[in-house]
C-alpha atoms as a PDB file:
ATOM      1  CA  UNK A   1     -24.769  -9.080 238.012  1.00  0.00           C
ATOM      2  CA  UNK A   2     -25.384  -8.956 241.543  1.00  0.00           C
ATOM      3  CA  UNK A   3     -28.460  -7.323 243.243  1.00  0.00           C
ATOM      4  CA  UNK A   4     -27.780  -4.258 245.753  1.00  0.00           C
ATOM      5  CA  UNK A   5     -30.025  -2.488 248.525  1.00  0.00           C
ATOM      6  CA  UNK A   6     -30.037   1.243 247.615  1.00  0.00           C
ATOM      7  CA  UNK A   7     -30.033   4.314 250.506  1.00  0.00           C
ATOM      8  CA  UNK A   8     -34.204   3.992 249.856  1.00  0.00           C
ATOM      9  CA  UNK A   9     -34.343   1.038 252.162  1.00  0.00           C
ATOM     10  CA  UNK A  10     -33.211   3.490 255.011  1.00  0.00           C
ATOM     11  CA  UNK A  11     -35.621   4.725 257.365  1.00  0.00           C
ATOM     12  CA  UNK A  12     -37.640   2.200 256.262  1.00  0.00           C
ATOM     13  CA  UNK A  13     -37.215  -1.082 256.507  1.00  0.00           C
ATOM     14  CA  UNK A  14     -39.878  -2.866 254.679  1.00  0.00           C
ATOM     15  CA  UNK A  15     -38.587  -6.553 254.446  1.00  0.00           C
ATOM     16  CA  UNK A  16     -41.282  -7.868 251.919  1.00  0.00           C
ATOM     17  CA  UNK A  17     -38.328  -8.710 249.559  1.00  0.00           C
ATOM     18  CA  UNK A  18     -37.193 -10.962 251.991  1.00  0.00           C
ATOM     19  CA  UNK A  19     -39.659 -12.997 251.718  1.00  0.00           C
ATOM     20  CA  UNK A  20     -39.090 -13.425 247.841  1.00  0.00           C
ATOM     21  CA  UNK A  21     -35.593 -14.509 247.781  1.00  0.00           C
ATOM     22  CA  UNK A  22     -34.989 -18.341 247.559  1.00  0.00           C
ATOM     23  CA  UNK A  23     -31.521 -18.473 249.049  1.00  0.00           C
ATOM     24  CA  UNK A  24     -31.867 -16.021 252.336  1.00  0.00           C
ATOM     25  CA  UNK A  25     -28.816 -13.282 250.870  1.00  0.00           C
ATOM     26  CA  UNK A  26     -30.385 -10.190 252.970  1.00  0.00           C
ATOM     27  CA  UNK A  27     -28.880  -9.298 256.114  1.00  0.00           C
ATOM     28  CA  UNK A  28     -30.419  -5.577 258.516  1.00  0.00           C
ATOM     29  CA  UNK A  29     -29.360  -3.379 261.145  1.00  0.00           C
ATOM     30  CA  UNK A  30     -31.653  -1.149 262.971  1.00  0.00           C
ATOM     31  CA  UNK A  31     -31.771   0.963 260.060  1.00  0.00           C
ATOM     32  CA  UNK A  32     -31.809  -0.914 256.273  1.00  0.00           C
ATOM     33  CA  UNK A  33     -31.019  -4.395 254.618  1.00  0.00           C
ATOM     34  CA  UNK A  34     -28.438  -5.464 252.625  1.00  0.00           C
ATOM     35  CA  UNK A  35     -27.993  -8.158 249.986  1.00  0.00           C
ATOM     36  CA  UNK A  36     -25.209 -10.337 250.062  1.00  0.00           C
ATOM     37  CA  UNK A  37     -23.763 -10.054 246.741  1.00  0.00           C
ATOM     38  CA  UNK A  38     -21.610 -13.615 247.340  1.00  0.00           C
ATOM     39  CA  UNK A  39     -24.994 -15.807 247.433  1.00  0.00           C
ATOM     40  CA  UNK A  40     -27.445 -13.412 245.697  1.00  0.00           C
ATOM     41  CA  UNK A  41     -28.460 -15.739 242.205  1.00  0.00           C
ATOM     42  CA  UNK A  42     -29.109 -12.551 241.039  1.00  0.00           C
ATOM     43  CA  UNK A  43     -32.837 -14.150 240.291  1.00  0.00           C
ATOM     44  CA  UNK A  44     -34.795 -10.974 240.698  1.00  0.00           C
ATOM     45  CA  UNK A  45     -37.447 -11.886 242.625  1.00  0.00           C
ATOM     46  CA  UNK A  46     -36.897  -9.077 245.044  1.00  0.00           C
ATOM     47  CA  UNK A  47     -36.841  -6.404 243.167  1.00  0.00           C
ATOM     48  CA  UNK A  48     -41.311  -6.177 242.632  1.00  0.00           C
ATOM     49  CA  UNK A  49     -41.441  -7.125 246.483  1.00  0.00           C
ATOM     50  CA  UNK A  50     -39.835  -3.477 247.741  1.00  0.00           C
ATOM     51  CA  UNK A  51     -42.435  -1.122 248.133  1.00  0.00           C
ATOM     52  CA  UNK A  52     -39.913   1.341 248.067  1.00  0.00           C
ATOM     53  CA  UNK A  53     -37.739   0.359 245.170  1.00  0.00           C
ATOM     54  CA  UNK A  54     -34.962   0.008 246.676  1.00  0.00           C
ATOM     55  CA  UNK A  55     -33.245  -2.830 245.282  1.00  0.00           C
ATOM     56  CA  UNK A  56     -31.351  -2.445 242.017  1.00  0.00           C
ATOM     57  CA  UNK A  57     -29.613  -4.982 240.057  1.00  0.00           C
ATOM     58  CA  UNK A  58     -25.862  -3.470 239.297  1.00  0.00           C
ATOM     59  CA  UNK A  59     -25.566  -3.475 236.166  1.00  0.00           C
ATOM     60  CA  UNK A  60     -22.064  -1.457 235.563  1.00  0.00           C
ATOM     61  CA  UNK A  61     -20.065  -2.309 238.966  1.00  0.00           C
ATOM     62  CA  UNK A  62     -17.636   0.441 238.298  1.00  0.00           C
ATOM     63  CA  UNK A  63     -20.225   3.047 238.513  1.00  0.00           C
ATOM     64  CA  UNK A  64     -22.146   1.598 241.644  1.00  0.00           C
ATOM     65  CA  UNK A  65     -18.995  -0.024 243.215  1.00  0.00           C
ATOM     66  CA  UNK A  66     -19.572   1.713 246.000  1.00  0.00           C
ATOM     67  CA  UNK A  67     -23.001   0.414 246.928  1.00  0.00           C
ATOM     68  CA  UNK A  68     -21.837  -3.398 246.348  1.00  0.00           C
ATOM     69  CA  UNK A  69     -18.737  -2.810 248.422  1.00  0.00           C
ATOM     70  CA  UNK A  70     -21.465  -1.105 251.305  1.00  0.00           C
ATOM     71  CA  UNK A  71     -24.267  -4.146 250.905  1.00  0.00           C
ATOM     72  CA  UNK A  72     -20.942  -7.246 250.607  1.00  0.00           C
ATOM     73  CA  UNK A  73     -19.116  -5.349 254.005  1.00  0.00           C
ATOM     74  CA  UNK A  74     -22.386  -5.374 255.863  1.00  0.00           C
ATOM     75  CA  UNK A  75     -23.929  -8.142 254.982  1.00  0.00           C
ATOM     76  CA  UNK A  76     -21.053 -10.633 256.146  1.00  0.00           C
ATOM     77  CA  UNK A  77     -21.131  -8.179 259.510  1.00  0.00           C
ATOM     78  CA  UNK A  78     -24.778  -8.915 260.188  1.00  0.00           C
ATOM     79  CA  UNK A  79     -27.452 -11.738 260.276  1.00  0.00           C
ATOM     80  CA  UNK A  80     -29.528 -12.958 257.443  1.00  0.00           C
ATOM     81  CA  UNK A  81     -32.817 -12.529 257.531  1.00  0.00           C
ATOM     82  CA  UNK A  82     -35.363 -14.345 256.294  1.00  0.00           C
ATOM     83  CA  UNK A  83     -38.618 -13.699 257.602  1.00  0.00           C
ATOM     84  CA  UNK A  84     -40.623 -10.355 257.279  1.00  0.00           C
ATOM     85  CA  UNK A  85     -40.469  -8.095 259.709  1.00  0.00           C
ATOM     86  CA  UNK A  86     -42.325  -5.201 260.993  1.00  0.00           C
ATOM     87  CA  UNK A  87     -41.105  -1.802 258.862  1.00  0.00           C
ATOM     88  CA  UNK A  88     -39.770   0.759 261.153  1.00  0.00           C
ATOM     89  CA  UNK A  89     -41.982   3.426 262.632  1.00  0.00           C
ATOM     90  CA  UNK A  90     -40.423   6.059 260.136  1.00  0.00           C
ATOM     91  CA  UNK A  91     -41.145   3.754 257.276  1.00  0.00           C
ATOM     92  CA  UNK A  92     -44.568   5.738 256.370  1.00  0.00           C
ATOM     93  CA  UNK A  93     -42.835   8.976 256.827  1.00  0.00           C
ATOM     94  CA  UNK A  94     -40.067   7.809 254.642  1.00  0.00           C
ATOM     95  CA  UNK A  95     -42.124   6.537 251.787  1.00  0.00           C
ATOM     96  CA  UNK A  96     -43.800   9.168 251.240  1.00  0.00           C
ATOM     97  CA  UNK A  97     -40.849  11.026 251.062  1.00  0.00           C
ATOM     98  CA  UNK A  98     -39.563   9.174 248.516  1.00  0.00           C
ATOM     99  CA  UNK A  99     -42.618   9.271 246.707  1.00  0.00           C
ATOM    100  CA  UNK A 100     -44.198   5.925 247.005  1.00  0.00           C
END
């Protein structure tokens, strides 16, 4: 099953799981990442890399259609990205929020 980015990654940014992923499927805008569900391998590797945990494998599409419909639209509307970047200035803020 393909791997999604969850509403966690906003605000944030952290791009650690980027850095994990062996075939370059994450895409960002100025305010989260994305996983391209068409070349995810579904490997995994990302998941232990989010300090925020926002990536979830889908493991019932019907019930998180939604969020692989949101992460496969933006993804093929954005860049990949590959290389980690500096997390966003409200990443702190936004962790701790979440309660990380």
């Amino acid at each position: 099953m393909p791997h999604v980015v969850t509403d966690n990654c906003r605000l944030c940014l952290f791009t650690d799981c980027v850095e994990h992923c062996p075939v370059q499927c994450f895409h960002a805008d100025d305010e989260r990442s994305y996983i391209d569900p068409d070349v995810c391998i579904d490997c995994g590797a990302c998941i232990p890399a989010c300090p925020v945990q926002a990536i979830h494998e889908v493991f019932e599409p019907d019930d998180e259609r939604e969020l692989l419909d949101l992460n496969k639209q933006r993804s093929h509307a954005l860049p990949v990205i590959s290389v980690k970047r500096s997390p966003l200035s409200s990443a702190a803020a936004r962790r701790a929020e979440l309660g990380f």
